[in-house]
N, C-alpha and C. Protein backbone atom coordinates (compact mmCIF):
# COMPACT_ATOMS: atom_id res chain seq x y z
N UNK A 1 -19.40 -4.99 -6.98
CA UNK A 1 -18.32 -4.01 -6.88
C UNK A 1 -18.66 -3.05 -5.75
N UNK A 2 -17.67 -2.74 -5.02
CA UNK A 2 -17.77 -1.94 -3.99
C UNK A 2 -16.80 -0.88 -3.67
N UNK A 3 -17.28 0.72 -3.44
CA UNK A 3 -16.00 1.75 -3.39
C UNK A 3 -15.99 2.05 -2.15
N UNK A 4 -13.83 1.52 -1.89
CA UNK A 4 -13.81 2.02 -0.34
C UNK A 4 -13.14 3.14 -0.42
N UNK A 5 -12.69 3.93 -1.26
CA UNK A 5 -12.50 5.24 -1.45
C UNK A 5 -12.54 5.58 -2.70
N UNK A 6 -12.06 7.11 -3.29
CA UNK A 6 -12.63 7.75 -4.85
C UNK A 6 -11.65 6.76 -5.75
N UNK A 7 -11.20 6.51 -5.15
CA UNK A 7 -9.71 5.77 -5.88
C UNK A 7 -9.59 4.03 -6.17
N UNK A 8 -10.56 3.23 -4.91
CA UNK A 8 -10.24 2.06 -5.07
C UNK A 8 -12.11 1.71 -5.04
N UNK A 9 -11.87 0.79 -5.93
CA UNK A 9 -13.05 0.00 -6.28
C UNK A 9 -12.63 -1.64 -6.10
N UNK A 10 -13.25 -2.29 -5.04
CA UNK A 10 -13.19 -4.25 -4.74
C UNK A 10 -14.34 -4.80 -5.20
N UNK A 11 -13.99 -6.42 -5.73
CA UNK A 11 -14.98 -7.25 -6.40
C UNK A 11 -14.74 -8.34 -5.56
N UNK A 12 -15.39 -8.63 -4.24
CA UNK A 12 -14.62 -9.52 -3.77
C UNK A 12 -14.72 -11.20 -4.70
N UNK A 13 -15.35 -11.42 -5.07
CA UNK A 13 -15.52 -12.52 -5.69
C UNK A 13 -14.48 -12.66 -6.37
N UNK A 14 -14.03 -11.37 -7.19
CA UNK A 14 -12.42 -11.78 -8.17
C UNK A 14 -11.33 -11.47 -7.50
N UNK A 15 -11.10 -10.58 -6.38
CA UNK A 15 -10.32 -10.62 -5.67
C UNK A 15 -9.08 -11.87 -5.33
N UNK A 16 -8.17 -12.00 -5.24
CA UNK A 16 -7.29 -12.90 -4.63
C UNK A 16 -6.55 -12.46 -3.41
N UNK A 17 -7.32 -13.07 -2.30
CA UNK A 17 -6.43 -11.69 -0.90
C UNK A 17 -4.68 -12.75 -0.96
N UNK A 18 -4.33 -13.87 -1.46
CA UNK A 18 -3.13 -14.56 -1.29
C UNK A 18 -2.40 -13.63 -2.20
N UNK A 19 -2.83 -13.23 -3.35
CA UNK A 19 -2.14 -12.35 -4.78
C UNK A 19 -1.79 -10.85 -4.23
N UNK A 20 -2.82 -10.37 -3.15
CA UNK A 20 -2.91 -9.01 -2.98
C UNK A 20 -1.77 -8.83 -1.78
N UNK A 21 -1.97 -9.93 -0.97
CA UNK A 21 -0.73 -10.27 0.17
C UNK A 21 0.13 -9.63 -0.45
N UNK A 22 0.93 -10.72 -1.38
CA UNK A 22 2.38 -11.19 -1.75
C UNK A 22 2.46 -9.67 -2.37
N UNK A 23 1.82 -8.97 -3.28
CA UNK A 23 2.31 -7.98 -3.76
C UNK A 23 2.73 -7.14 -3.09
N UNK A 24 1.60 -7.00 -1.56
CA UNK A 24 1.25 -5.61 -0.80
C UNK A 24 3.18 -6.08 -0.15
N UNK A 25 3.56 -7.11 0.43
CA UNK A 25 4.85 -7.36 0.48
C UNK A 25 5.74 -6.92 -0.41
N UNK A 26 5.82 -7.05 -1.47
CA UNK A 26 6.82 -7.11 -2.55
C UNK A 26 7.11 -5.66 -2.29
N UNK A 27 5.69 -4.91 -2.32
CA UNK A 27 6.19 -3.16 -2.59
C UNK A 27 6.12 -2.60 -1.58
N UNK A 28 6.22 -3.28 -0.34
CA UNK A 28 6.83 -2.92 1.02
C UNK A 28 8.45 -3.05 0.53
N UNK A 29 8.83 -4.15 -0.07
CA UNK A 29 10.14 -4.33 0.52
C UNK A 29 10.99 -3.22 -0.49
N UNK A 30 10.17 -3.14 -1.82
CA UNK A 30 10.97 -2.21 -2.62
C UNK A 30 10.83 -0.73 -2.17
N UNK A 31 9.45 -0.55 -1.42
CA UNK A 31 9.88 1.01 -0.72
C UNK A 31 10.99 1.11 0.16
N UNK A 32 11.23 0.16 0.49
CA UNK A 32 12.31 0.59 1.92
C UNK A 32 13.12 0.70 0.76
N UNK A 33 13.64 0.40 -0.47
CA UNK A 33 14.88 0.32 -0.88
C UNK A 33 14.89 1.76 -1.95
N UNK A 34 13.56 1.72 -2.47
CA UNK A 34 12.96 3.55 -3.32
C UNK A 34 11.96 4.23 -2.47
N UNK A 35 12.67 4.61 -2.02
CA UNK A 35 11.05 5.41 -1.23
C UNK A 35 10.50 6.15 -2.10
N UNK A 36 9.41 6.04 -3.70
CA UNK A 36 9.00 6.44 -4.70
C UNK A 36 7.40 6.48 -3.63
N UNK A 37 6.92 7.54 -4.40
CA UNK A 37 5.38 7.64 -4.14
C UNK A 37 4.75 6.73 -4.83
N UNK A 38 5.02 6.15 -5.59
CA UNK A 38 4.20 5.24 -6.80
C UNK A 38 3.65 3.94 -5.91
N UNK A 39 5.04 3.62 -5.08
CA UNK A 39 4.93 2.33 -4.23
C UNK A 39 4.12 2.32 -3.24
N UNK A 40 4.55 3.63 -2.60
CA UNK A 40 3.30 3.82 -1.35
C UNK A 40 2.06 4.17 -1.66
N UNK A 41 2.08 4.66 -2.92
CA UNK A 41 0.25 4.71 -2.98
C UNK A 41 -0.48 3.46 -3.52
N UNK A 42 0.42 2.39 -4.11
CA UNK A 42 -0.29 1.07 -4.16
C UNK A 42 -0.54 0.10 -2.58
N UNK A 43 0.78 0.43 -2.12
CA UNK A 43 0.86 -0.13 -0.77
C UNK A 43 -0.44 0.28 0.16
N UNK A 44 -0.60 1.74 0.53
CA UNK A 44 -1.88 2.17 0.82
C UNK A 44 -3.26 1.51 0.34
N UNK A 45 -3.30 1.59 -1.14
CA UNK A 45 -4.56 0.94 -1.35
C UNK A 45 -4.44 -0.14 -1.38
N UNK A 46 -3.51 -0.86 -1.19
CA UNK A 46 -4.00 -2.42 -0.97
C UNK A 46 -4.31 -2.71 -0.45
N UNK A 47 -3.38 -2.21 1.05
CA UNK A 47 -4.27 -2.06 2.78
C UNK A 47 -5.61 -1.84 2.82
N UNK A 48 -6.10 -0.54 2.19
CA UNK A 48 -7.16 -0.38 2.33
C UNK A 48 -8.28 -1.39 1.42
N UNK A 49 -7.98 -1.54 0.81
CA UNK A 49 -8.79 -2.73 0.17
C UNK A 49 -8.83 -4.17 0.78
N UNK A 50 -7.42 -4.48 2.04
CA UNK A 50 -8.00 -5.80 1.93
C UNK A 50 -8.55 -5.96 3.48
N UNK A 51 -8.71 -4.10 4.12
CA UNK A 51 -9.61 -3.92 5.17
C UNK A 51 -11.07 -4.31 5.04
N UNK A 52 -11.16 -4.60 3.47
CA UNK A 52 -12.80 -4.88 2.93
C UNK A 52 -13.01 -5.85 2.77
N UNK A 53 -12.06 -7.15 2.98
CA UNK A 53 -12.08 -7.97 2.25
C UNK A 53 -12.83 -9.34 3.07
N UNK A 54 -13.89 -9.69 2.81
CA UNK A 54 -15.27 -10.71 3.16
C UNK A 54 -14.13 -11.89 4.02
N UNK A 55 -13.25 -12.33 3.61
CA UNK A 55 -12.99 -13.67 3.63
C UNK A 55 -11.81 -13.45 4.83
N UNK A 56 -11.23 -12.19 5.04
CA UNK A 56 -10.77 -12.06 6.70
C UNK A 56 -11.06 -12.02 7.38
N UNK A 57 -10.36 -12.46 8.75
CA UNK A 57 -11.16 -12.16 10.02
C UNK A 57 -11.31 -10.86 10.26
N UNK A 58 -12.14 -10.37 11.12
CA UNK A 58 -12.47 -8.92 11.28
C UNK A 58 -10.96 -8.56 12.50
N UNK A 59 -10.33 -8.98 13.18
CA UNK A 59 -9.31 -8.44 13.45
C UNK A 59 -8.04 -8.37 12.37
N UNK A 60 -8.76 -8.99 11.37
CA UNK A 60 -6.87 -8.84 10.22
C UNK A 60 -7.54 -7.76 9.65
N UNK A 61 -9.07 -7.81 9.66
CA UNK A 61 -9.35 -6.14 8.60
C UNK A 61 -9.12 -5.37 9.58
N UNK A 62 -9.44 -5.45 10.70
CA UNK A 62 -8.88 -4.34 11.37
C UNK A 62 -6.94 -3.74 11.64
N UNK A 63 -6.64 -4.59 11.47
CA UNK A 63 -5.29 -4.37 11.63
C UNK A 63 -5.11 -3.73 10.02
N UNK A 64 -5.51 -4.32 8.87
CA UNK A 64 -5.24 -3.54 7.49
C UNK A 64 -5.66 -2.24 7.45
N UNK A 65 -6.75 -1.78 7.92
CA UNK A 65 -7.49 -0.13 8.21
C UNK A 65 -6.31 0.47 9.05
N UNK A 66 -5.50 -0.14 10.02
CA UNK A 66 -4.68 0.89 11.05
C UNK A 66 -3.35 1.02 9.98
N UNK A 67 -2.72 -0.17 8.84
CA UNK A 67 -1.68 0.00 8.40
C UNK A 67 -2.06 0.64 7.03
N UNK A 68 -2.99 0.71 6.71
CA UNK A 68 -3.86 2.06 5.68
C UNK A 68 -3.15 2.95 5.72
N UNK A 69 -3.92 3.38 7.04
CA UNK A 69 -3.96 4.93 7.75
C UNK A 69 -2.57 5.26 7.90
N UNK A 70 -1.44 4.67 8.63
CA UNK A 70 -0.31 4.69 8.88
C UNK A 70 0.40 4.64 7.03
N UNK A 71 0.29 3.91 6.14
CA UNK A 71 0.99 3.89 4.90
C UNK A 71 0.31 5.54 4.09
N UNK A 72 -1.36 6.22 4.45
CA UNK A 72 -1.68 7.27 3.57
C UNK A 72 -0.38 7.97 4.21
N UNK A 73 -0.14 8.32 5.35
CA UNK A 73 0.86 9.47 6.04
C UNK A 73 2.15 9.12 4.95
N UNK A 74 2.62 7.94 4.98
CA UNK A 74 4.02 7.71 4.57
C UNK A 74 3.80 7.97 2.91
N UNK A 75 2.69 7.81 2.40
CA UNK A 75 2.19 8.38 1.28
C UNK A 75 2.49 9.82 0.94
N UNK A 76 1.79 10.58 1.86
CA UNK A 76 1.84 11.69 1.92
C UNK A 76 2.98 12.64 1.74
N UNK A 77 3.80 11.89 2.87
CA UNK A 77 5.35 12.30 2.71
C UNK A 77 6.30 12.00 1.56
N UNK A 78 6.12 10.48 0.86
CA UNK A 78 6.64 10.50 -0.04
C UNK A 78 6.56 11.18 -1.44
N UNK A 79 5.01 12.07 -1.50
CA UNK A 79 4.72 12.57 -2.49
C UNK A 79 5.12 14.43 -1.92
N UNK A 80 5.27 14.31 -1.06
CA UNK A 80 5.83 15.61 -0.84
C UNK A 80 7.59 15.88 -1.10
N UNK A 81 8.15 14.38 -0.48
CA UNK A 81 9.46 14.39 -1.04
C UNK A 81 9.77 14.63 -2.55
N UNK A 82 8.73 13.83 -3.44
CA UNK A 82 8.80 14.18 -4.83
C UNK A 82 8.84 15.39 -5.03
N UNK A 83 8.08 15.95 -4.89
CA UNK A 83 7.94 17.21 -4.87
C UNK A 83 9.03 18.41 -4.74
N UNK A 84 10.41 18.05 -4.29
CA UNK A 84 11.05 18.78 -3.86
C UNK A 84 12.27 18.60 -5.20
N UNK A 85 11.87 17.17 -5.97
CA UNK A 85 12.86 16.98 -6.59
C UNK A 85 14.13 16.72 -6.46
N UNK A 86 14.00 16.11 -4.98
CA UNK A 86 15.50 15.32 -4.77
C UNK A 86 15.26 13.70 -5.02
N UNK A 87 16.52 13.23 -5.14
CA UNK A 87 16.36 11.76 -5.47
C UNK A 87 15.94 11.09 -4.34
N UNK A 88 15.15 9.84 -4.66
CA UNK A 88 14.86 9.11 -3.56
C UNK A 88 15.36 7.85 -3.63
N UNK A 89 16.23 7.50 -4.56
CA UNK A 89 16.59 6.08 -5.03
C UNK A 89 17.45 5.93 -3.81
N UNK A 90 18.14 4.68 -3.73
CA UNK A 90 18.86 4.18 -2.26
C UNK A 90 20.05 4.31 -2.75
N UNK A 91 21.37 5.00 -1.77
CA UNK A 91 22.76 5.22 -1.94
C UNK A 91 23.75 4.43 -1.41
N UNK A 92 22.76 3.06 -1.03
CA UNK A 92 23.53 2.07 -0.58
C UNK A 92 24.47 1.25 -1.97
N UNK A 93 25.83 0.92 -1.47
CA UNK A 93 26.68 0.10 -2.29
C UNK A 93 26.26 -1.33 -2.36
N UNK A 94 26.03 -1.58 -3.18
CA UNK A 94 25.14 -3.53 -2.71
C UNK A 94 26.35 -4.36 -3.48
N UNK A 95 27.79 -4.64 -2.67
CA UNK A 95 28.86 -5.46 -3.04
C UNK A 95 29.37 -6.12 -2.02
């Protein structure tokens, strides 16, 4: 077990970076549609976790450390939007 911040702890051995992919996707696509803090702070640490991850090349961990860094900001903001107590759900008509 290994801590890449206070928050995320990796095992790479149990790890699945194909499982961690598809999710880190999934709650990309549902932030664009909730911009909820909940999403971006998993999205964040997934990045950052699969910047650790043994079985990438060192340019895909490097590219996961830059979209980290870039998702803590959008983090940041989205937990500040909470904060204000306006809605963040999407006001698009989907018909």
């Amino acid at each position: 077990m290994r801590r890449l911040r206070d928050d995320i702890e990796i095992d790479d051995a149990e790890a699945r970076p194909d499982a961690v992919i598809a999710g880190t996707l999934c709650l990309m696509s549902c932030y664009t549609q909730h911009p909820v803090a909940a999403y971006a702070d998993k999205v964040a640490a997934n990045l950052a976790r699969m910047a650790a991850f043994a079985a990438f090349s060192p340019e895909l961990r490097t590219i996961c450390a830059r979209l980290a860094r870039q998702w803590d900001a959008i983090r940041a903001e989205a937990h500040a939007h909470a904060s204000t107590g306006k809605s963040a759900g999407d006001e698009r008509l989907l018909h």
